[in-house]
Protein backbone atom coordinates (compact mmCIF):
# COMPACT_ATOMS: atom_id res chain seq x y z
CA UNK A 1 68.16 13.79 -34.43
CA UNK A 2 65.01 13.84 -36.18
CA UNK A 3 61.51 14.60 -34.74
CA UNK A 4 58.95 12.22 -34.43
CA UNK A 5 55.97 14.89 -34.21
CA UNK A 6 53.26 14.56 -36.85
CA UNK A 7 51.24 16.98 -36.93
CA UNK A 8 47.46 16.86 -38.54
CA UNK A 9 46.48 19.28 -41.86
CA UNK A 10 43.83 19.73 -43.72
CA UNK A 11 40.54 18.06 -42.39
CA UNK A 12 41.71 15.39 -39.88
CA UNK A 13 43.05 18.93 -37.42
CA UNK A 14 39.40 20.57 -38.20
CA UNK A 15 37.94 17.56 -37.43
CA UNK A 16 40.15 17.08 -33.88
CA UNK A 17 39.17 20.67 -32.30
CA UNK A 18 35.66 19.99 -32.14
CA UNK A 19 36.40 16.81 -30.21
CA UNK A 20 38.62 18.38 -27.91
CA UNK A 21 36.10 21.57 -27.05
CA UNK A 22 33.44 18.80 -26.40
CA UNK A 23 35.54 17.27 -24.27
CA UNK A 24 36.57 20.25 -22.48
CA UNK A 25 32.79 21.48 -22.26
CA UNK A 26 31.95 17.99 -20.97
CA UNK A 27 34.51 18.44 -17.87
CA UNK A 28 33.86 22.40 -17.32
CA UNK A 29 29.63 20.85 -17.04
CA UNK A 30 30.77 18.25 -14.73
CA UNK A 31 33.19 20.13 -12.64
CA UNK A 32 30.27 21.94 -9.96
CA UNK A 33 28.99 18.36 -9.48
CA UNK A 34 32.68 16.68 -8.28
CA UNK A 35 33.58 20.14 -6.15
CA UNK A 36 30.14 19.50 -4.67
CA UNK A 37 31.05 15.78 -3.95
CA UNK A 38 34.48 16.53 -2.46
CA UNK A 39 32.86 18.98 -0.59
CA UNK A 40 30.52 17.28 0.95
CA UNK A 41 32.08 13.85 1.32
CA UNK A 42 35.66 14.25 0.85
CA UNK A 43 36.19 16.53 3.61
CA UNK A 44 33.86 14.77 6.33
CA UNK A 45 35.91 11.58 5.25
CA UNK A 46 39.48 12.89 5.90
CA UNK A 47 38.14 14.64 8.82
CA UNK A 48 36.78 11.26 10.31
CA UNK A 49 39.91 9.09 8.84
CA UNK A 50 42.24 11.78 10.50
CA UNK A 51 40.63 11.86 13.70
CA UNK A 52 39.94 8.29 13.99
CA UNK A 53 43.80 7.95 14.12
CA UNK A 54 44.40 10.47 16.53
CA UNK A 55 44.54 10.78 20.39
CA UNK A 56 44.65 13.96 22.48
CA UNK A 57 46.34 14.13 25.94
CA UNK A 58 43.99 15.81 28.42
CA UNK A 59 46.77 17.14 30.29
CA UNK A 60 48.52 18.41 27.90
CA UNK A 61 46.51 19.13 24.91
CA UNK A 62 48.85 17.70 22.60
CA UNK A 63 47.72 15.24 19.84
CA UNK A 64 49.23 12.02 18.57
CA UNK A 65 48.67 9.32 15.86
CA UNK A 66 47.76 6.12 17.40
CA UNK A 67 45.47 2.89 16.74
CA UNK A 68 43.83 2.30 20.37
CA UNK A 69 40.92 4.20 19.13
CA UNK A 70 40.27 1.13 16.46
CA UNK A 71 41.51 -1.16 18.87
CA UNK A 72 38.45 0.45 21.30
CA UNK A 73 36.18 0.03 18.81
CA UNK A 74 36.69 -3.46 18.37
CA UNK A 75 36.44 -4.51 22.26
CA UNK A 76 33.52 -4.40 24.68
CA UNK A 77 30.89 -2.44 24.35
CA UNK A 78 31.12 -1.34 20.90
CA UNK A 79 31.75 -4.59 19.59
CA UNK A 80 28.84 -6.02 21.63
CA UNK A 81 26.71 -2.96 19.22
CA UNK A 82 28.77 -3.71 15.95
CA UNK A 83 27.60 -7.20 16.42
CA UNK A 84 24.20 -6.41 17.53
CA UNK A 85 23.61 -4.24 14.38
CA UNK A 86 24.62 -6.91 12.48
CA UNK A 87 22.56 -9.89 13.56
CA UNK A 88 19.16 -7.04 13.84
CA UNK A 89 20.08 -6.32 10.09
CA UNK A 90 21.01 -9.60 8.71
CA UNK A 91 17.71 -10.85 10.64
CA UNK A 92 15.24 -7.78 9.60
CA UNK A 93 16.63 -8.18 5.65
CA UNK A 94 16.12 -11.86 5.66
CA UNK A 95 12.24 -11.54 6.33
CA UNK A 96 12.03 -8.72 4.34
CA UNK A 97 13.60 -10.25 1.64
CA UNK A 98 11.15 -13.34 1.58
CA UNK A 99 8.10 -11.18 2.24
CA UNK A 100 8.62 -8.56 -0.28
CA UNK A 101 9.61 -11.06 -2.96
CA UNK A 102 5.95 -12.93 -2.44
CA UNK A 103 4.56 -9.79 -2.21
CA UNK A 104 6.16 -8.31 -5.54
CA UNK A 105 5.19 -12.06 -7.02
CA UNK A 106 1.50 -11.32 -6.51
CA UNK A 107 1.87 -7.81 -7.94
CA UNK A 108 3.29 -8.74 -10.72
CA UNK A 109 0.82 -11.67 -11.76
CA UNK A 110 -1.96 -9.63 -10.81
CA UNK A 111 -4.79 -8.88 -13.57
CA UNK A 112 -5.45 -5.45 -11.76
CA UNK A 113 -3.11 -2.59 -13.27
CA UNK A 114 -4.56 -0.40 -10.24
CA UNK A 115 -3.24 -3.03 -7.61
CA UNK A 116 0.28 -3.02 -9.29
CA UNK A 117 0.11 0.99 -9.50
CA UNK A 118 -1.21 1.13 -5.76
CA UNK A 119 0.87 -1.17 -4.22
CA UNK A 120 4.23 0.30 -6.43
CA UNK A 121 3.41 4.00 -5.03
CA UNK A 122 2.76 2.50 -1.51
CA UNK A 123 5.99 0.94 -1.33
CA UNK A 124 7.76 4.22 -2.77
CA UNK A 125 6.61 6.40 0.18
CA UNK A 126 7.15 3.31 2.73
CA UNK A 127 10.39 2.64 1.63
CA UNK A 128 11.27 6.45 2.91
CA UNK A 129 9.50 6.11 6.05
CA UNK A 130 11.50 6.14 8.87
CA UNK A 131 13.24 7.84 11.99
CA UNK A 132 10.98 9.78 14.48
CA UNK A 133 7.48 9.25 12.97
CA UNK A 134 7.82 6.08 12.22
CA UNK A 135 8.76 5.09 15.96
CA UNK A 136 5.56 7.62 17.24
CA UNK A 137 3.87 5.63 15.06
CA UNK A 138 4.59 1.67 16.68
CA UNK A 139 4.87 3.22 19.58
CA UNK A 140 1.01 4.33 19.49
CA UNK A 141 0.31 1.38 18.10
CA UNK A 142 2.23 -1.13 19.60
CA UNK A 143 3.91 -0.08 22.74
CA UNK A 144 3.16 -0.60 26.45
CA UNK A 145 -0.44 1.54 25.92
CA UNK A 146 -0.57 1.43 22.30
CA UNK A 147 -4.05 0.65 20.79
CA UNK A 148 -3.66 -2.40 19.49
CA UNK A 149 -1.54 -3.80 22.22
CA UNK A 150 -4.49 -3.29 25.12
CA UNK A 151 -7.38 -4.37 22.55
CA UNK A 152 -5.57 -7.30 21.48
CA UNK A 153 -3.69 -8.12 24.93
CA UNK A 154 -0.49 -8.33 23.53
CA UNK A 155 1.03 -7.62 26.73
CA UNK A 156 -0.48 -10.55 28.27
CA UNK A 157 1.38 -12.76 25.93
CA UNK A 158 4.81 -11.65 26.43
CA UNK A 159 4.54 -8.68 23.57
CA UNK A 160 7.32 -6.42 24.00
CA UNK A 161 7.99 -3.43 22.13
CA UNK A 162 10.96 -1.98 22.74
CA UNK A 163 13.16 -5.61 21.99
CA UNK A 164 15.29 -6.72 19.88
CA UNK A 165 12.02 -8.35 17.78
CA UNK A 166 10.33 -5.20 18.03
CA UNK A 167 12.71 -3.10 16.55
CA UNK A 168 12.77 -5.55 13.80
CA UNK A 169 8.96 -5.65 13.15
CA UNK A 170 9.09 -2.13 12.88
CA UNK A 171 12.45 -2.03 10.66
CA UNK A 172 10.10 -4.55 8.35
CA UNK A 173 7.58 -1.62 7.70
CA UNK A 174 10.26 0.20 5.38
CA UNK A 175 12.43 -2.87 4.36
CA UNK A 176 9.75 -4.71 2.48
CA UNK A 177 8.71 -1.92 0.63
CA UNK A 178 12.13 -1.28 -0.09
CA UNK A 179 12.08 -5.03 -1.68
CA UNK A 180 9.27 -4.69 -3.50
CA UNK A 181 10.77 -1.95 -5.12
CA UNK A 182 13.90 -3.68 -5.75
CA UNK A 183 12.90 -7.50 -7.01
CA UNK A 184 9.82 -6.10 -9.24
CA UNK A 185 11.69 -4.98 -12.09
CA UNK A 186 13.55 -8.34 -12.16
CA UNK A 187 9.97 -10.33 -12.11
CA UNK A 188 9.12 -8.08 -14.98
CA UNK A 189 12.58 -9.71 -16.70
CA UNK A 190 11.07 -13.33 -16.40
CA UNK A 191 10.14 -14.14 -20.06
CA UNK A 192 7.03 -15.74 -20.21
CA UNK A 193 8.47 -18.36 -23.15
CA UNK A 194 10.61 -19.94 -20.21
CA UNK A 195 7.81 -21.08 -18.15
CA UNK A 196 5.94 -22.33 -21.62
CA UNK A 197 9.12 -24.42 -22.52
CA UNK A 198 9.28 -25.88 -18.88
CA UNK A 199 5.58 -26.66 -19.25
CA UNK A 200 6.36 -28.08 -22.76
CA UNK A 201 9.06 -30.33 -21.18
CA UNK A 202 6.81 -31.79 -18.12
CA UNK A 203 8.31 -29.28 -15.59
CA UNK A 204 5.56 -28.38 -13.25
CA UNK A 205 5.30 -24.99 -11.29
CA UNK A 206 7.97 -25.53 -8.30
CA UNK A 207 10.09 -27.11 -11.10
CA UNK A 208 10.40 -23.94 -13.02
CA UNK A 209 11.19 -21.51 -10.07
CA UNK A 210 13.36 -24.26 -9.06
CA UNK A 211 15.67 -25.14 -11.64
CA UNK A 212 14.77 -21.49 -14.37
CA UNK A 213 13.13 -18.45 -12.24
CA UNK A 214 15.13 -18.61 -8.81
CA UNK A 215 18.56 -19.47 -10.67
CA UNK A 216 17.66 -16.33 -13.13
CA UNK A 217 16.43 -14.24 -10.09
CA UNK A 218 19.38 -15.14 -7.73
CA UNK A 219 21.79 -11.77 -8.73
CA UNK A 220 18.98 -9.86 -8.31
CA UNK A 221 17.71 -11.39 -4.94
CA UNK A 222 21.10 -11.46 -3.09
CA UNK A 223 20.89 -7.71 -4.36
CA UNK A 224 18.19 -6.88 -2.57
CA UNK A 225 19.10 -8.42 0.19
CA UNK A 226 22.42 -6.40 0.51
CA UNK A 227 20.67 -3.72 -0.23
CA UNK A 228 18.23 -4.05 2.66
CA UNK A 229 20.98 -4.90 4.56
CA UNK A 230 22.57 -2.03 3.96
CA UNK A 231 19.68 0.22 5.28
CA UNK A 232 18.98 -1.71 8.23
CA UNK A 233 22.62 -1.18 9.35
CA UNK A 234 22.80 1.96 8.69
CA UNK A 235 19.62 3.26 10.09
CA UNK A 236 19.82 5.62 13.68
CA UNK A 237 17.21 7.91 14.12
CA UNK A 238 14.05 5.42 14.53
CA UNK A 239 15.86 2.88 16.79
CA UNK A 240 17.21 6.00 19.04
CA UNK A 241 13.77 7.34 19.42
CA UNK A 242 12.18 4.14 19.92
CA UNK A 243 14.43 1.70 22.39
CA UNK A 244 16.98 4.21 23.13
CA UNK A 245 19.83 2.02 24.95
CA UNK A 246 18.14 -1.12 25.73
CA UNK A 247 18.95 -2.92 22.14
CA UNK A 248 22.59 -2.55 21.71
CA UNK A 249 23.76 -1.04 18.03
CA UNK A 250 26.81 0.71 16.58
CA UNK A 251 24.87 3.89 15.50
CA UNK A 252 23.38 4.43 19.17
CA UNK A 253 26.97 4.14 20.71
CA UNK A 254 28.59 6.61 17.75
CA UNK A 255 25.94 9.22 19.53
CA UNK A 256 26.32 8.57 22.57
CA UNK A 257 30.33 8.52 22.45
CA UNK A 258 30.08 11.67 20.81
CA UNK A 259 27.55 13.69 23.10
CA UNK A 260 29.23 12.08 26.31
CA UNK A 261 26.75 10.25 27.70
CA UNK A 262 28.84 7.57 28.80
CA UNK A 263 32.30 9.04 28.99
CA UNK A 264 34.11 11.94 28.08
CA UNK A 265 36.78 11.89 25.77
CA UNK A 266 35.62 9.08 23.56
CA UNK A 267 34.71 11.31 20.45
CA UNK A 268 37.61 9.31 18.59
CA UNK A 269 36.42 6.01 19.18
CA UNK A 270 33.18 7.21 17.67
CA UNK A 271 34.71 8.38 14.69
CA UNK A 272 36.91 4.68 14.56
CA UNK A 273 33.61 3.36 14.89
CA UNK A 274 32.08 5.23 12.29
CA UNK A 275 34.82 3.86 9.26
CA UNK A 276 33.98 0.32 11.27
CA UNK A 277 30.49 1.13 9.90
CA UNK A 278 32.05 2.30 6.23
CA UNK A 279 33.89 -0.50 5.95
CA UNK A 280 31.19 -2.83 6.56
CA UNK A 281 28.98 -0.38 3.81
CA UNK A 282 32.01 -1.10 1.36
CA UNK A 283 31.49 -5.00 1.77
CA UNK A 284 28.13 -4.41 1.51
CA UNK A 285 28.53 -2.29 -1.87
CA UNK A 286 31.05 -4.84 -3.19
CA UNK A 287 29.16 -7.42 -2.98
CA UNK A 288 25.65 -5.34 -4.24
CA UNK A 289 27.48 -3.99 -8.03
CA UNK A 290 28.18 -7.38 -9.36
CA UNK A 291 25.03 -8.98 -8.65
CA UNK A 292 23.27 -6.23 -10.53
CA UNK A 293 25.13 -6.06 -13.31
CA UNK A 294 25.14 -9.68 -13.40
CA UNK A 295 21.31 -9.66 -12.99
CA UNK A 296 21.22 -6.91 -15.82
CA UNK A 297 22.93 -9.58 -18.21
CA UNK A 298 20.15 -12.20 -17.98
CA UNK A 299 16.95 -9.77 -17.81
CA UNK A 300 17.88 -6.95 -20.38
């Protein structure tokens, strides 16, 4: 038999070990950053996949691989919460989503540079506003005895709080923000010899968003909006401070399954319910990638 094996001379090998060293440098640079990642979300993943599937006997102490914690997750209760996160996030990133696009529309035709530099730091430290202060903060303002709702009367009218409505007034504080953030760059995109051919052509104003800007803008809006979705359905600490049990959502029961507040033993179905909630930030992320690389075609 005869070998197949070429081997390189002269200055195709010198040129090969300088691409394999970079190489090698490039995945000795990289390595601290994946053990990092596998450390700190690879192992609270299988941890929460492995006890999501299991079930411990309380007489016995012995553990087993079953599906009745999913199966709990899906019934009751928790799917009363699963469903009541969605509809408060799908509800909260629908408003946001129209408000923060008008908003981020009025930015970015603004003459003032200081507006669009005031209102783009604004929305960067609003966006991360949340949890704890941010409930002190409606609470002051708009609870039972908050300021504005015993100058204004609110309670008079009906005004509640700690609702359904009220969480999502006070999820709006860091959702538009967030959209602001997120649409501007694609209003930026919109070249301004699109609206001067649709002007050319007899289109008037509502013409052009209609038929040019929205159709442009439509990755990039559906982006957001998963996006804010996203954040909505993932956020805890502001709605647990704020309404505690009364408005029913997944992250609430996770705690309180854990802690025991309701019943012992049901630290499994919090973890089923927890991949519920990563399989729902999946979709979400699924859907999110292709829109913005599909709005990165049309405004680059």
């Amino acid at each position: 038999m005869t070998s197949s094996t070429t081997t390189l001379t002269g200055p195709a090998a010198a040129a090969a070990v300088p691409v394999r060293r970079h190489r090698s440098a490039g995945w000795i640079a990289v390595a601290p950053l994946l053990a990092f990642v596998a450390l700190s979300f690879g192992a609270p993943a299988l941890a929460m996949l492995g006890g999501a599937f299991t079930a411990r006997d309380p007489a016995t102490g012995a553990t087993s691989y079953t599906t009745a914690n999913f199966a709990a997750s899906l019934h009751g209760a928790y799917l009363t919460a699963l469903l009541g996160s969605v509809k408060l996030s799908a509800v909260s990133a629908g408003i946001a989503a129209v408000l923060g696009l008008l908003l981020a529309q009025a930015v970015v035709t603004s003459r003032f540079r200081a507006l669009r530099e005031a209102v783009l730091t604004a929305s960067g430290v609003l966006a991360n506003f949340g949890g704890v202060p941010l409930a002190f903060a409606f609470v002051a303002t708009l609870g039972n005895s908050g300021v504005l709702t015993r100058q204004l009367g609110l309670a008079r009218h009906g005004w509640d709080l700690y609702s359904f409505w009220g969480l999502t007034l006070t999820y709006l504080y860091f959702l538009i923000p967030l959209m602001v953030l997120t649409v501007t760059p694609a209003l930026d995109g919109l070249r301004s010899q699109w609206r001067e051919a649709a002007q050319n052509n007899g289109a008037t104003g509502a013409q052009y968003w209609r038929h040019v800007a929205l159709p442009v803008l439509a990755p990039s809006l559906l982006g957001g909006l998963v996006l804010l979705f996203g954040s909505a359905f993932a956020a805890y600490a502001t709605a647990a401070a704020m309404v505690g049990s009364s408005v029913p959502l997944v992250t609430l029961q996770i705690a309180d399954a854990i802690s025991g507040n309701v019943l012992l033993g049901q630290e499994n179905v919090a973890l089923a319910l927890s991949l519920d909630m990563v399989a729902v930030a999946c979709l979400v992320m699924a859907v999110y990638l292709p829109l913005q690389r599909r709005s990165a075609r049309w405004l680059d």
